[in-house]
C-alpha atoms as a PDB file:
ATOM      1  CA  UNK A   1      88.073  71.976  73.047  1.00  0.00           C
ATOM      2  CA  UNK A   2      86.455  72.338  69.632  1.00  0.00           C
ATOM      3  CA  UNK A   3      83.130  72.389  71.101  1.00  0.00           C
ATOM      4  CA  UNK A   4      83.663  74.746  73.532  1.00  0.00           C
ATOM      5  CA  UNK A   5      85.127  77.412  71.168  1.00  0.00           C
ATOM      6  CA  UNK A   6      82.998  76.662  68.246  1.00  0.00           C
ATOM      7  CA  UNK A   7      80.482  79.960  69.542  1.00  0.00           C
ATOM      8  CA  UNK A   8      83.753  82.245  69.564  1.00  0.00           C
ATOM      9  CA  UNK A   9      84.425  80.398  65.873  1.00  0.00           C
ATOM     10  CA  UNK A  10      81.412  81.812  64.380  1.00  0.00           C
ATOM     11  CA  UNK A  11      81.185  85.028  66.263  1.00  0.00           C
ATOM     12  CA  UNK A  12      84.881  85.899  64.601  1.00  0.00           C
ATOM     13  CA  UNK A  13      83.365  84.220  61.321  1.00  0.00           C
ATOM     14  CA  UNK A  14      80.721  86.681  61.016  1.00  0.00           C
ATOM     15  CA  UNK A  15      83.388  89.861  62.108  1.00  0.00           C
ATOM     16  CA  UNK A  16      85.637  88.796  59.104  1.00  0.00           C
ATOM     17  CA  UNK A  17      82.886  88.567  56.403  1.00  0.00           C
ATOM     18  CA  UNK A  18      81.089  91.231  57.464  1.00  0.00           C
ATOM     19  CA  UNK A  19      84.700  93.280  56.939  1.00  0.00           C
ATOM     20  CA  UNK A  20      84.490  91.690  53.574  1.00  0.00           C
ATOM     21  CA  UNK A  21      80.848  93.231  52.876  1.00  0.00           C
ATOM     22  CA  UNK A  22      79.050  89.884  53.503  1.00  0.00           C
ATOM     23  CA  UNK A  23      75.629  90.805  55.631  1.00  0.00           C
ATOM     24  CA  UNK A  24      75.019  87.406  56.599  1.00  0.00           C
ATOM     25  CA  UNK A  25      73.010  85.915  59.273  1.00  0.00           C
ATOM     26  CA  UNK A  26      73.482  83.035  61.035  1.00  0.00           C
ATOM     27  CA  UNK A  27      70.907  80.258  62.231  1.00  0.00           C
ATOM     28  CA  UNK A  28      71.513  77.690  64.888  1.00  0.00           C
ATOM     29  CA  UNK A  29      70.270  74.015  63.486  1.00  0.00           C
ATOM     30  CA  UNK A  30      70.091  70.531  64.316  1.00  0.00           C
ATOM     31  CA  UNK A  31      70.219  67.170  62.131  1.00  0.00           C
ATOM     32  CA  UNK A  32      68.661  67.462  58.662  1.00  0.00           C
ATOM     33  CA  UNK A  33      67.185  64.872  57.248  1.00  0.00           C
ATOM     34  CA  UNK A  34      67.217  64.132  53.243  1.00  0.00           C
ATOM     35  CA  UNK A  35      63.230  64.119  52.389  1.00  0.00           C
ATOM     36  CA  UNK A  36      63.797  61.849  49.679  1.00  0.00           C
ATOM     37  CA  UNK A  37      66.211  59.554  51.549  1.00  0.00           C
ATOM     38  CA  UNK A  38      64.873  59.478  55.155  1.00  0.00           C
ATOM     39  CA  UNK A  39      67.473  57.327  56.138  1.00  0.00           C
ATOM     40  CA  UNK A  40      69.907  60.122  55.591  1.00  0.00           C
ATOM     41  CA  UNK A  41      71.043  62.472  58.283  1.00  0.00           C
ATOM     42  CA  UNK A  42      73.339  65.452  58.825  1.00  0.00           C
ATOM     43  CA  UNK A  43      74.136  67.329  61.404  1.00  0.00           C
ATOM     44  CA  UNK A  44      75.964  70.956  60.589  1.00  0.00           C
ATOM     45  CA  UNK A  45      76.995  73.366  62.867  1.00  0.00           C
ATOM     46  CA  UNK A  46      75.109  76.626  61.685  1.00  0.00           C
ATOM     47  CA  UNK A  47      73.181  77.453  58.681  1.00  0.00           C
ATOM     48  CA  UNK A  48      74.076  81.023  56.978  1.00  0.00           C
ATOM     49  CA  UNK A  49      72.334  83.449  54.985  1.00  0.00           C
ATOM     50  CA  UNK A  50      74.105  85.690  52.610  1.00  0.00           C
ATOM     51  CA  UNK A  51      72.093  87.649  49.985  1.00  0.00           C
ATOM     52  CA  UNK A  52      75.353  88.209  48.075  1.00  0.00           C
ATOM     53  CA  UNK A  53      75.449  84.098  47.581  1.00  0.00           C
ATOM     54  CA  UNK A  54      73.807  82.664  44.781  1.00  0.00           C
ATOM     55  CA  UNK A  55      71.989  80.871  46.373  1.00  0.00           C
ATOM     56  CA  UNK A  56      72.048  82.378  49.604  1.00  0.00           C
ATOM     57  CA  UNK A  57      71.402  79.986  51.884  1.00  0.00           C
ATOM     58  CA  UNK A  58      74.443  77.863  53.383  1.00  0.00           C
ATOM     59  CA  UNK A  59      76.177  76.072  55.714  1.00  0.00           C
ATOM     60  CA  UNK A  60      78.982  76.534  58.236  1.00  0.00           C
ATOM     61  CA  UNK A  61      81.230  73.537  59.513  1.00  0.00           C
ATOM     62  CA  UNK A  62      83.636  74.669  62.362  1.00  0.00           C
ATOM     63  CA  UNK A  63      86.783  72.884  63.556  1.00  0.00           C
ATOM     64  CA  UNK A  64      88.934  74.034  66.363  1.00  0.00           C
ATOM     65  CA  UNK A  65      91.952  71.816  66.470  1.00  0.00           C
ATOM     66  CA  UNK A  66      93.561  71.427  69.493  1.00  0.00           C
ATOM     67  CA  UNK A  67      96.312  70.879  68.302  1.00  0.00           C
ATOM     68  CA  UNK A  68      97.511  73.516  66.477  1.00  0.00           C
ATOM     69  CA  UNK A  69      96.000  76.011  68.244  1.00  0.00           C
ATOM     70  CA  UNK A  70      98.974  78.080  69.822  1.00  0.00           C
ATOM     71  CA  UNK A  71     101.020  77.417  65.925  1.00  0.00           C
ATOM     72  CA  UNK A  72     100.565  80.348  63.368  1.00  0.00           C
ATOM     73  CA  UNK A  73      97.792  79.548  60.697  1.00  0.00           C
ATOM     74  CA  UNK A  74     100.627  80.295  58.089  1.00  0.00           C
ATOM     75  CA  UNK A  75     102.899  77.508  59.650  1.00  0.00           C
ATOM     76  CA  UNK A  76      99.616  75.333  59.731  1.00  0.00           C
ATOM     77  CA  UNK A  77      98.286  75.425  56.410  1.00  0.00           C
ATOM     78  CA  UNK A  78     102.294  74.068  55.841  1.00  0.00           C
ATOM     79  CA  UNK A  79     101.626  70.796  57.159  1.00  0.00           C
ATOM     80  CA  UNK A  80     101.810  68.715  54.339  1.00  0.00           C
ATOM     81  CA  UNK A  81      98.723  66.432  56.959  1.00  0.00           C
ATOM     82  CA  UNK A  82      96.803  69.361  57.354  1.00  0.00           C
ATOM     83  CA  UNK A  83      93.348  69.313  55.970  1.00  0.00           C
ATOM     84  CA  UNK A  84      93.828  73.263  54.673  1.00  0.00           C
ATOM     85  CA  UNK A  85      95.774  73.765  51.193  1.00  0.00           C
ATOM     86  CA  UNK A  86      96.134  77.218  49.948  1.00  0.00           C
ATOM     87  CA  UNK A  87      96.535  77.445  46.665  1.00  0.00           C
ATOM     88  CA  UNK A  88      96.890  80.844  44.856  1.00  0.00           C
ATOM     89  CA  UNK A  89      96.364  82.317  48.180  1.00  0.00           C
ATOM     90  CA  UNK A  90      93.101  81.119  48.368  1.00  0.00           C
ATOM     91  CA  UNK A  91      92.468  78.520  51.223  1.00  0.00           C
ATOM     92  CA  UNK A  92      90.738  75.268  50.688  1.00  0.00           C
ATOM     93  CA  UNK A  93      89.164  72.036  51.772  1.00  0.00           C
ATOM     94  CA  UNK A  94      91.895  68.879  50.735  1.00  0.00           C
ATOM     95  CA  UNK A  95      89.707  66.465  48.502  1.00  0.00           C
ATOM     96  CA  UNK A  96      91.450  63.621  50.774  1.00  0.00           C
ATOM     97  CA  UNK A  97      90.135  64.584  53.604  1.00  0.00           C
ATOM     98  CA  UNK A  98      87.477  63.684  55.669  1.00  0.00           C
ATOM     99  CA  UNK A  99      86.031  66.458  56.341  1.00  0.00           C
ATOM    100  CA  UNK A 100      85.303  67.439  52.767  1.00  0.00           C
ATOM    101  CA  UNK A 101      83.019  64.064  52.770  1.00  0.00           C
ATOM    102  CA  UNK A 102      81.361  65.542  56.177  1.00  0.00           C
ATOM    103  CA  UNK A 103      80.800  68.629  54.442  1.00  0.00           C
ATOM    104  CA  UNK A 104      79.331  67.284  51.313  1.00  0.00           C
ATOM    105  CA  UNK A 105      77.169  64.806  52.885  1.00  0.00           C
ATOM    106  CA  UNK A 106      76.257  67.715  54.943  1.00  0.00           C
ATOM    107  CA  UNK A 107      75.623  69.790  51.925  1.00  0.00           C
ATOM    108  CA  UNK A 108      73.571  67.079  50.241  1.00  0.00           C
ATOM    109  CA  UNK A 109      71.449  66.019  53.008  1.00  0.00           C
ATOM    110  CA  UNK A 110      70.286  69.912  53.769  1.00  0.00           C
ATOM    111  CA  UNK A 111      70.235  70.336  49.560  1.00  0.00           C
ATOM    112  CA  UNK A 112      72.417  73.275  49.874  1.00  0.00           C
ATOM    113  CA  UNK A 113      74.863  73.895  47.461  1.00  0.00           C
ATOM    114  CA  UNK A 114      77.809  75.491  49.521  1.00  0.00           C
ATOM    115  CA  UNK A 115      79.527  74.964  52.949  1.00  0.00           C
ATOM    116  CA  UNK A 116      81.973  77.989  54.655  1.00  0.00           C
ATOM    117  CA  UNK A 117      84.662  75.082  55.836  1.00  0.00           C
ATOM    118  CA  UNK A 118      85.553  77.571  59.638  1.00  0.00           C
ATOM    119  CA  UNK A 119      89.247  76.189  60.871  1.00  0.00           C
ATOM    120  CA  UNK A 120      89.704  78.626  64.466  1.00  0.00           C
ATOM    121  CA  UNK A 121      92.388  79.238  66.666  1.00  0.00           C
ATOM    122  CA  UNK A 122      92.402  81.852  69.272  1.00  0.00           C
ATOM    123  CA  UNK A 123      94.797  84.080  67.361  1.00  0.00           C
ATOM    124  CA  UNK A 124      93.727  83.177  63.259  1.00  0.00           C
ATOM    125  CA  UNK A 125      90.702  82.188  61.608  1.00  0.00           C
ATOM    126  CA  UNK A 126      90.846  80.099  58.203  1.00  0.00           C
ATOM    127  CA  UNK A 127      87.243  80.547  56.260  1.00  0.00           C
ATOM    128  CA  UNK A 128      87.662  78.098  53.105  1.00  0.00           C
ATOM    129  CA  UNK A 129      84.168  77.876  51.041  1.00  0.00           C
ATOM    130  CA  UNK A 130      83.427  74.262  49.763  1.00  0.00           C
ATOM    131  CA  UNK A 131      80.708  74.036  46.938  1.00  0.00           C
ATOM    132  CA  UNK A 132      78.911  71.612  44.782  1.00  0.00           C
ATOM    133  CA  UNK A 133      80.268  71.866  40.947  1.00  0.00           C
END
């Protein structure tokens, strides 16, 4: 399922920042390999420019959960086992999970400093940016 709908994920990603005044642009990629660490390898799902960034260059990691996709986003971000917490209205990445290692492994093997974290259903999107300190 996530798979399938991770194209409609980043077409929708791109509507809402653009709405936001983000021009970004969006580049397919494969695995990225740490130069100095060869033996390291990551695999995100897009690569993003945005000239309002600084830096601008990025990544994008998209999930689609199956499971929650027919439950409101508001009703998901609730689940105390969700990955998502907001906090001050402002959506973001749980430390404990293991996606934020994904994304930061991600983040270090491409040397980019900051990931847009994509959660997708049909009817809500959930962008939360993850960064390096």
């Amino acid at each position: 399922y996530g798979t399938s709908k991770e194209g409609d994920a980043v077409h929708r990603y791109v509507e809402v920042v653009k709405k936001l005044g983000h021009d970004v642009v969006i580049y397919n990629c494969g695995i990225m390999v740490r130069p100095n660490s060869p033996w390291l390898g990551a695999s995100p799902d897009r690569v993003v420019y945005d000239a309002s960034e600084d830096p601008p260059f990025g990544l994008i990691e998209v999930k689609c959960p199956y499971g929650e996709r027919l439950t409101p986003s508001e009703q998901v971000v609730e689940d105390p086992d969700f990955f998502i917490e907001v906090v001050d209205k402002k959506p973001y990445l749980k430390f404990t999970s293991g996606f934020y290692c994904q994304v930061m492994g991600q983040m270090y093997c491409a040397g980019l400093n900051w990931t847009h974290f994509v959660v997708y259903a049909a009817g809500w999107i959930i962008v939360a940016p993850c960064g390096v300190l």
